[in-house]
Protein backbone atom coordinates (compact mmCIF):
# COMPACT_ATOMS: atom_id res chain seq x y z
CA UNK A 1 0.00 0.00 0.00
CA UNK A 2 1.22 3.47 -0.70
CA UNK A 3 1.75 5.85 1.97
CA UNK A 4 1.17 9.57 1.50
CA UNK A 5 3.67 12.12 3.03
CA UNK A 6 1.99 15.91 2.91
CA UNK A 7 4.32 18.97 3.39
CA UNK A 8 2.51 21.95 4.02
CA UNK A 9 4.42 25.25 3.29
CA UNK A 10 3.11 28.45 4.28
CA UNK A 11 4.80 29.94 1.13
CA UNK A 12 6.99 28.61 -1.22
CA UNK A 13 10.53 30.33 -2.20
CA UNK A 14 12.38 29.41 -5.15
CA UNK A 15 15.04 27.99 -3.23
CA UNK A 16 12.96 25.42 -1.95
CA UNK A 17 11.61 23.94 -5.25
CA UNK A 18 14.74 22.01 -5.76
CA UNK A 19 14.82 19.85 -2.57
CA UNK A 20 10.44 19.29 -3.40
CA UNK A 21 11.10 18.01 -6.75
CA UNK A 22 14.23 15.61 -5.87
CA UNK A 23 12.61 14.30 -2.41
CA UNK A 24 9.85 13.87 -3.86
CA UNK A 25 11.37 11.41 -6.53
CA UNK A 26 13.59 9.87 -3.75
CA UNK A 27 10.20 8.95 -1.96
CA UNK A 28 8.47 7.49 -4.94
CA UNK A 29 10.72 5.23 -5.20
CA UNK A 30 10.52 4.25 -1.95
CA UNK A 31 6.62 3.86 -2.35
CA UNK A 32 5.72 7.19 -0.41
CA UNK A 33 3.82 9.33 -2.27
CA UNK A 34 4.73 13.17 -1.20
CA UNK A 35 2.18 15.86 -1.80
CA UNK A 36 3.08 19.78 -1.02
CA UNK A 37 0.58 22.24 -0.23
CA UNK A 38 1.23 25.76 0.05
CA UNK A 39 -0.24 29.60 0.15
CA UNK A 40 1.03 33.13 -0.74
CA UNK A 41 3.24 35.26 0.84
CA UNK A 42 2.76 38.58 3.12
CA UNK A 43 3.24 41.82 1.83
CA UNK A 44 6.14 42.57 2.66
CA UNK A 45 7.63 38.95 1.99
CA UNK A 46 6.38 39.93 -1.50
CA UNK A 47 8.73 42.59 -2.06
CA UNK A 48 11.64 39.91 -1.91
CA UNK A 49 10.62 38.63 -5.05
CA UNK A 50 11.87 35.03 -4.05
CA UNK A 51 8.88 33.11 -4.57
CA UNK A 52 8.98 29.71 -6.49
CA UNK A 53 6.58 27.83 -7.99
CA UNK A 54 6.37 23.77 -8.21
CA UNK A 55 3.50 22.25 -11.17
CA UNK A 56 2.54 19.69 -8.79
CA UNK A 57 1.92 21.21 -5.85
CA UNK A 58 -1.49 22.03 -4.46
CA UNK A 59 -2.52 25.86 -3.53
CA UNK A 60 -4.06 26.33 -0.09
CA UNK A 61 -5.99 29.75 0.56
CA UNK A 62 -3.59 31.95 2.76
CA UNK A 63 -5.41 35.11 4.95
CA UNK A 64 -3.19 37.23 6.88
CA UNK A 65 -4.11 39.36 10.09
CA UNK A 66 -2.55 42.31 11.86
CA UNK A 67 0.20 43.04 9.44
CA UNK A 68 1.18 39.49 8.79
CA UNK A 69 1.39 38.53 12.37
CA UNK A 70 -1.38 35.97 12.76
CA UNK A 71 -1.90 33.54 9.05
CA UNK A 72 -5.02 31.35 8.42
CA UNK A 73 -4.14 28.97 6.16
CA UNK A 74 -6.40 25.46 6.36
CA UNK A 75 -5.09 22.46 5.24
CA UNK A 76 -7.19 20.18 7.29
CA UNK A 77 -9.65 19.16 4.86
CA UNK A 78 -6.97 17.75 2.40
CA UNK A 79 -4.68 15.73 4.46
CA UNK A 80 -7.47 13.57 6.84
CA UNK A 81 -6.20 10.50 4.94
CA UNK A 82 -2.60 11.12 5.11
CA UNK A 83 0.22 9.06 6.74
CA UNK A 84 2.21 11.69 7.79
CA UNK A 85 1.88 15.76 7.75
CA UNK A 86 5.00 17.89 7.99
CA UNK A 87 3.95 21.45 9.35
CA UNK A 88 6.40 24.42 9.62
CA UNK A 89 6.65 25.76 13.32
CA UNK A 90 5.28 29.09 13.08
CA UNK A 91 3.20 30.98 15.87
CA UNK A 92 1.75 32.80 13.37
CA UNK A 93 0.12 29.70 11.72
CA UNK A 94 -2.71 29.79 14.22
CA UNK A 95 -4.65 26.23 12.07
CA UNK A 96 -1.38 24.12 13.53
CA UNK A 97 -2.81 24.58 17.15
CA UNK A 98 -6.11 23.44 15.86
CA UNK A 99 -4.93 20.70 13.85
CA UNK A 100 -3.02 18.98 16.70
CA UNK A 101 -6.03 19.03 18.96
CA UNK A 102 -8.41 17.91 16.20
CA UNK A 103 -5.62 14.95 15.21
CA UNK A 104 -5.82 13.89 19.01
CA UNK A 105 -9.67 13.47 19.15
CA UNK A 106 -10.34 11.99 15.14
CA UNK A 107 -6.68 10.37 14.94
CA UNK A 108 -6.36 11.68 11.38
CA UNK A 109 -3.70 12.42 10.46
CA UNK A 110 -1.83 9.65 11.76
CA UNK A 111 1.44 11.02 12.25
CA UNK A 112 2.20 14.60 12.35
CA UNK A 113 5.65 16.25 12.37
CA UNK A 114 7.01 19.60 13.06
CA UNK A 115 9.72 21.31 10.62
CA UNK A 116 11.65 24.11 11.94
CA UNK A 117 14.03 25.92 14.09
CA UNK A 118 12.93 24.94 17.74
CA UNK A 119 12.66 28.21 18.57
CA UNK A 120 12.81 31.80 17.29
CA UNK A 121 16.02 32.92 17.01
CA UNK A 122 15.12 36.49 16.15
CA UNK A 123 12.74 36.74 18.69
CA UNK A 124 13.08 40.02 21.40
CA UNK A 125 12.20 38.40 24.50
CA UNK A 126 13.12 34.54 24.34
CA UNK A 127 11.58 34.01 27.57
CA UNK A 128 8.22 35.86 26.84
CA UNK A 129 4.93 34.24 26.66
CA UNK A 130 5.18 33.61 22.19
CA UNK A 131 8.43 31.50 22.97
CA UNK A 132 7.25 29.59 26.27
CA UNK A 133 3.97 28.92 23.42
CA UNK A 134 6.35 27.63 21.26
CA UNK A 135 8.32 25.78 23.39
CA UNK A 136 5.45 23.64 25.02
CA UNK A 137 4.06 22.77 21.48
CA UNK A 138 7.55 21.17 20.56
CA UNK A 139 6.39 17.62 22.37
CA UNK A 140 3.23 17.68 20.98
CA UNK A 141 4.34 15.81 17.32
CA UNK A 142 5.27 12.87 16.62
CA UNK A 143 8.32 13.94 15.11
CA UNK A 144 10.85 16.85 14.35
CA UNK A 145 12.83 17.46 11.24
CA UNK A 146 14.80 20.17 12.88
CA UNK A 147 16.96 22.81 10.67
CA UNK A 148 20.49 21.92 12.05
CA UNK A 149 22.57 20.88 14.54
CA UNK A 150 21.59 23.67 16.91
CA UNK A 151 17.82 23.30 16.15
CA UNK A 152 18.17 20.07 17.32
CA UNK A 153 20.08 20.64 20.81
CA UNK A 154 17.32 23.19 21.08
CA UNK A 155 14.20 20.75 20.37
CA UNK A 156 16.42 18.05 22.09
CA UNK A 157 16.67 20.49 25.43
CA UNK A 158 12.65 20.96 25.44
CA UNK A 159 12.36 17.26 26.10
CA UNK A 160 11.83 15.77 22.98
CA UNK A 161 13.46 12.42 22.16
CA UNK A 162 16.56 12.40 20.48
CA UNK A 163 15.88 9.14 18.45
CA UNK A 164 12.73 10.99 16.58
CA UNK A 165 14.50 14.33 15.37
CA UNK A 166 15.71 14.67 12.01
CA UNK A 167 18.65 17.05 11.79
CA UNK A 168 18.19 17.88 7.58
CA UNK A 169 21.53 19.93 7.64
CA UNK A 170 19.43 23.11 5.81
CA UNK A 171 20.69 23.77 2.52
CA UNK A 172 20.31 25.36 -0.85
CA UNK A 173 21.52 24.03 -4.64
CA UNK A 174 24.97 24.94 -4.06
CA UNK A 175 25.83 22.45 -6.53
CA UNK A 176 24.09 24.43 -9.01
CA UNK A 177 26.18 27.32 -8.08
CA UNK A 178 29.25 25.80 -7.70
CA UNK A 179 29.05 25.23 -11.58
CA UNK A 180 27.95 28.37 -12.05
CA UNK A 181 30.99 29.92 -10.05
CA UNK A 182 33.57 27.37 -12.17
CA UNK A 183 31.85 28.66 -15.23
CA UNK A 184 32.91 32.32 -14.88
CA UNK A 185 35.58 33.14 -17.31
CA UNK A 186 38.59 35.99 -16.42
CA UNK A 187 36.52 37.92 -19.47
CA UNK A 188 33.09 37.95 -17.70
CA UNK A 189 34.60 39.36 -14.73
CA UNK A 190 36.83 42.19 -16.62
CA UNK A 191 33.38 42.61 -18.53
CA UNK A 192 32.17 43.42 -14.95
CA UNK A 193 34.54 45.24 -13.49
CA UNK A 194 34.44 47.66 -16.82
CA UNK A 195 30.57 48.11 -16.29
CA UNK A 196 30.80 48.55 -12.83
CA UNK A 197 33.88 50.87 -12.41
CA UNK A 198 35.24 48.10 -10.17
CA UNK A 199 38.88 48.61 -11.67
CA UNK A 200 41.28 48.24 -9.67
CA UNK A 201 38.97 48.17 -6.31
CA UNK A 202 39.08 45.94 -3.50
CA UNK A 203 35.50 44.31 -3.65
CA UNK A 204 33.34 42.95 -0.72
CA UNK A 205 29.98 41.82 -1.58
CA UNK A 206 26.50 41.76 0.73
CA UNK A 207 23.97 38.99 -1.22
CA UNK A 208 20.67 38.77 0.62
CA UNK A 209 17.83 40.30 1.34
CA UNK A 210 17.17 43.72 2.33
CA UNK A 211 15.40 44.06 5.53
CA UNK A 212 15.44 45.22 9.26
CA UNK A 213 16.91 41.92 11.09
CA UNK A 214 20.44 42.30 8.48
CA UNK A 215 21.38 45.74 9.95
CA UNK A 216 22.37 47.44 6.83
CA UNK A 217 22.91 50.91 8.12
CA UNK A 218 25.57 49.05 10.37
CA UNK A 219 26.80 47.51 7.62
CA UNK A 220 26.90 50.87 5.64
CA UNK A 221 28.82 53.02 8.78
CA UNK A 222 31.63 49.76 9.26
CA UNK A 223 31.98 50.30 5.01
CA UNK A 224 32.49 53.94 5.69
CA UNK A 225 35.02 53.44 7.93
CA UNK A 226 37.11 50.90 5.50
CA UNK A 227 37.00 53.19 3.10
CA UNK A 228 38.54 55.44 4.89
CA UNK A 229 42.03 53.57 5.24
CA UNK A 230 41.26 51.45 2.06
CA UNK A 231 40.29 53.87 -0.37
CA UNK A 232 40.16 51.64 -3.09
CA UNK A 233 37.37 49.41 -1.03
CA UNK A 234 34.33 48.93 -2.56
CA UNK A 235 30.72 47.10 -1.64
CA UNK A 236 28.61 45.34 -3.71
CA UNK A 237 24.67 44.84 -2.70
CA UNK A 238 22.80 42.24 -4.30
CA UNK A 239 19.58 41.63 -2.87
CA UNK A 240 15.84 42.97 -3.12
CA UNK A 241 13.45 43.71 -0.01
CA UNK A 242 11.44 46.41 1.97
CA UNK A 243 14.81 48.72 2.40
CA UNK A 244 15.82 48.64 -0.55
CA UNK A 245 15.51 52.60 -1.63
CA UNK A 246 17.44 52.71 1.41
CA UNK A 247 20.19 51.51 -0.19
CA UNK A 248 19.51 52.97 -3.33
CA UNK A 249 19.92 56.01 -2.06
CA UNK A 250 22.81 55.41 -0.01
CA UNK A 251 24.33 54.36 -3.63
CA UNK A 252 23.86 57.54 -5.07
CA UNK A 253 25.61 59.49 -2.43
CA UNK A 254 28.72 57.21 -1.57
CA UNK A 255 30.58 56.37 -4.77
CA UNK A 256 31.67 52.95 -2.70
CA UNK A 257 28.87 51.63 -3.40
CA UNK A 258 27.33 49.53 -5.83
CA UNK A 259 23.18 48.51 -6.11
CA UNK A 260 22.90 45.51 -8.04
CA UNK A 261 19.29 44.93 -7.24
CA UNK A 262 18.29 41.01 -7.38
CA UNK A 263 20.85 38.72 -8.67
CA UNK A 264 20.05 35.34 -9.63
CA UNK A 265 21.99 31.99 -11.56
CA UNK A 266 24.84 33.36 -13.90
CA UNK A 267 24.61 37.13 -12.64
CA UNK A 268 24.80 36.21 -9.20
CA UNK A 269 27.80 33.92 -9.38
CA UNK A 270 29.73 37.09 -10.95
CA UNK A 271 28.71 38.69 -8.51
CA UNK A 272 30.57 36.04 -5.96
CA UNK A 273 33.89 35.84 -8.45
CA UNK A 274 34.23 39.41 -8.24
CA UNK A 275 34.34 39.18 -4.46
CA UNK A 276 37.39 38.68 -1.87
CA UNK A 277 34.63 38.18 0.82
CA UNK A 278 31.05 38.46 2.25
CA UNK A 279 29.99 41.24 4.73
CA UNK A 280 26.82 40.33 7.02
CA UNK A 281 26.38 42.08 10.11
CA UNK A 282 23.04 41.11 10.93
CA UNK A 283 20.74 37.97 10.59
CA UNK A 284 22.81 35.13 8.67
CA UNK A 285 21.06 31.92 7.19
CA UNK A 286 21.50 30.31 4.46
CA UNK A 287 23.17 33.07 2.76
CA UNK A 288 26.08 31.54 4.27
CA UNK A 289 26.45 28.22 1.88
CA UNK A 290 26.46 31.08 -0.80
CA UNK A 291 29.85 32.54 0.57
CA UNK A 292 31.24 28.67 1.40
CA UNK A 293 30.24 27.79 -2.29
CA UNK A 294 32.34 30.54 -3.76
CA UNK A 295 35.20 29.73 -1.81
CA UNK A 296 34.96 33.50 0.03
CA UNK A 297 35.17 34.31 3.56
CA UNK A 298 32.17 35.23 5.56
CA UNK A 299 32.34 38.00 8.02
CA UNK A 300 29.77 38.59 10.51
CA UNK A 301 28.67 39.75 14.44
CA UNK A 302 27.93 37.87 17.48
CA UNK A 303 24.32 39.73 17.03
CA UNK A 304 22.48 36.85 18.67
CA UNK A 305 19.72 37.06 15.40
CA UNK A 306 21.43 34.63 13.46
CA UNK A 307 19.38 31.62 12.10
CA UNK A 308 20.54 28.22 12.41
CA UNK A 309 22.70 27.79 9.68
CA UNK A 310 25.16 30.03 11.16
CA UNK A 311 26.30 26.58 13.10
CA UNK A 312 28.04 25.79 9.81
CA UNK A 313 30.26 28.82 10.75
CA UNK A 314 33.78 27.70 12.79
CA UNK A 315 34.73 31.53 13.58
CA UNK A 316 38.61 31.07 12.54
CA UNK A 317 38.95 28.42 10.04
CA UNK A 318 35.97 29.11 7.87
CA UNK A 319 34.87 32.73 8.33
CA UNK A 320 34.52 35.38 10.95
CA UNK A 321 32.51 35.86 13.27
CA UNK A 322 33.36 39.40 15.51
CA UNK A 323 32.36 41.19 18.57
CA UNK A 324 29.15 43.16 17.98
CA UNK A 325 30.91 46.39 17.60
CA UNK A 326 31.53 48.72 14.59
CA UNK A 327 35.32 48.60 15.83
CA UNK A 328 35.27 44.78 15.90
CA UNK A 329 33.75 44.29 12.47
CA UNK A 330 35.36 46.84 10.42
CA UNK A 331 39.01 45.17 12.18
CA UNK A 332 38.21 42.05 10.69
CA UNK A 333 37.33 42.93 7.34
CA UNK A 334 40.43 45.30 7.26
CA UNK A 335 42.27 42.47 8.40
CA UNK A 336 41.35 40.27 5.62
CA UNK A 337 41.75 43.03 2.98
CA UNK A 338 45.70 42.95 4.33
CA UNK A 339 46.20 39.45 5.07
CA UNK A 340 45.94 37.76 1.39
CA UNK A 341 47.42 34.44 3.04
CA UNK A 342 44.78 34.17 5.96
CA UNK A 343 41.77 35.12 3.23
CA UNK A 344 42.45 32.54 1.41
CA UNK A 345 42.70 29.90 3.80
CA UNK A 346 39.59 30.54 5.13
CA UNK A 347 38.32 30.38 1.60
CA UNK A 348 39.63 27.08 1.16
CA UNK A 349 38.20 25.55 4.08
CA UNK A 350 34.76 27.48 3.96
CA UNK A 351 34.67 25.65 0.10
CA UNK A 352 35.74 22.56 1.26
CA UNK A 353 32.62 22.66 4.22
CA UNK A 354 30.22 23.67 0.80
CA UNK A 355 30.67 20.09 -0.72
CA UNK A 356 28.69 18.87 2.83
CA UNK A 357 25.73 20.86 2.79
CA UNK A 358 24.20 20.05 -0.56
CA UNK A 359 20.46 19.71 -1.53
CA UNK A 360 21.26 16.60 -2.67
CA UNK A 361 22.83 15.45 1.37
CA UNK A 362 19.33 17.75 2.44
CA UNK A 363 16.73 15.70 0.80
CA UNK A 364 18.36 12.32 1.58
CA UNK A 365 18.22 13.50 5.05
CA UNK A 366 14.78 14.48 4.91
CA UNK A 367 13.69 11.10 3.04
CA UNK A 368 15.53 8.93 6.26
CA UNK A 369 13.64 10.85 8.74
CA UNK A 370 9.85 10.30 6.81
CA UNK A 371 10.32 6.54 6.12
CA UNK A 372 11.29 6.01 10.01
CA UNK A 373 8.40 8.45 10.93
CA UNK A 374 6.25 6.43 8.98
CA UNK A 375 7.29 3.48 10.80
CA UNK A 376 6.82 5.07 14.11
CA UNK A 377 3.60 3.87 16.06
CA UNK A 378 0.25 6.11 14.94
């Protein structure tokens, strides 16, 4: 008999469509038939413009609340006859607290499973009443396919057993990108450097998205301050979200600076080449396999936002990871810009940690932890 696997996704990004469409043929093989249900974005989740699309997966009506802060989204209806349902572990996603008392009393679903971090890592007061919410809903799956290492100590710590969490090891295609990267002829990147009166520069790159949580007027003062003994520094900004004419702006008045806007597949891996290393002051998450793939150094803070792929950061030997001051970040990237050697040992070994977290290693991960949830007792 075939067993059916749901995923249901709040919203789907385009980095995600990769690990659906290879786990899902790793399960068919396997006899598990994997179905993926998912709604819209907010509004301002919208102005990222990283939203993916998959043929065969469902659409589930999405309403959103108070800015954003509270999401509908009922996927009830659709999964009664499922052997397993993999939710995301969002507060906001009020229908999860309803579906695991309505599973309790009908039984249907069988199984149900909780993806995420274990906690919010962004969150302003980890021991208000949101987080102790979130915390006593952690034991009340079946089982956990937790982000990484660290969302696992942290679902681990809350009491849940060890044996029935799924650490996926959270990645992206950085195979894909690695190709893209090796692809990049010495013309491309003159090409570039001509069209982006990069001549001669020494070039640090930001690649992410452009919001609140990744500090960018921090980012923007420490860049100032380079400049200042590095005159030939110069920062790149790839990335599209709700401060963006902030940093449009900011690129008309400092002639340091460079607005790329979105950068995707060939563009962005230029984008990398032309790069002796990654600036991130703020939030860091998977941006970071980006920087490993590339064989560039990441430099961040110790600004206790970060998500949980910042485990894959060994502060030292594969990137940076600073003091969160201005004076502490702008010494390491000055550092780096004077220490050829030491920046490209730390590019070595953040490349070499890149051929681990694949989407490839990711979905084999996540196909392990279904087929022994689905042979967990319903």
């Amino acid at each position: 008999m075939i067993s059916e696997v749901v995923i249901v996704h709040r919203h789907l990004t385009h980095y995600r469509v990769p690990l659906f469409e290879l786990l899902r043929a790793l399960l068919r093989a396997d006899g598990v038939n994997l179905r993926l249900l998912h709604g819209g974005p907010t509004q301002e989740e919208k102005s990222k413009r990283d939203q993916g699309k998959v043929e065969w997966a469902e659409y589930l009506p999405t309403h959103y609340f108070f800015g954003g802060r509270v999401c509908w989204q009922a996927f009830g209806s659709g999964t009664t006859k499922s052997d397993l349902v993999i939710i995301t572990q969002e507060n906001r996603l009020i229908y999860n607290l309803w579906a695991l008392i309505a599973r309790r009393l009908r039984r249907r679903p069988r199984r149900i499973a909780f993806w995420g971090h274990g906690a919010n890592l962004q969150a302003s007061r980890p021991d208000g009443w949101r987080e102790r919410y979130k915390r006593a809903l952690i034991g009340k799956v079946d089982w956990w396919f937790a982000y990484t290492r660290r969302s696992v100590e942290l679902v681990r710590s809350a009491g849940f057993p060890i044996e029935r969490i799924t650490d996926l090891e959270n990645a992206i295609d950085t195979r894909n990108l690695a190709e893209l990267c090796s692809s990049v002829a010495n013309k491309d990147l003159e090409e570039a450097r001509a069209r982006l009166g990069l001549q001669g520069k020494r070039v640090a790159l930001y690649l992410g998205s452009l919001y609140e949580e990744k500090r960018l007027p921090f980012l923007l003062e420490a860049c100032e301050r380079v400049v200042q003994q590095v005159p030939s520094f110069c920062l790149l900004v790839s990335g599209e979200g709700p401060q963006r004419e902030m940093i449009e702006q900011a690129a008309r008045d400092k002639p340091w600076l460079r607005f790329l806007g979105m950068q995707k597949g060939r563009d962005k891996a230029i984008a990398l080449r032309l790069a002796e290393m990654m600036l991130n002051p703020g939030l860091v998450g998977l941006g970071i396999l980006d920087s490993f793939t590339a064989g560039i150094p990441l430099v961040t803070t110790d600004c206790k936002v970060h998500s949980p792929e910042i485990a894959y950061l060994q502060s030292g030997e594969n990137g940076l990871m600073t003091e969160n001051s201005l004076d502490a970040f702008c010494g390491a990237i000055l550092f780096l810009l004077r220490n050829e050697p030491e920046r490209r040992r730390l590019g070595i070994n953040a490349q070499s940690v890149a051929a681990r977290y694949t989407i490839e290693n990711m979905a084999q991960r996540f196909r392990a932890g279904i087929l022994k949830a689905l042979q967990t007792k319903a």
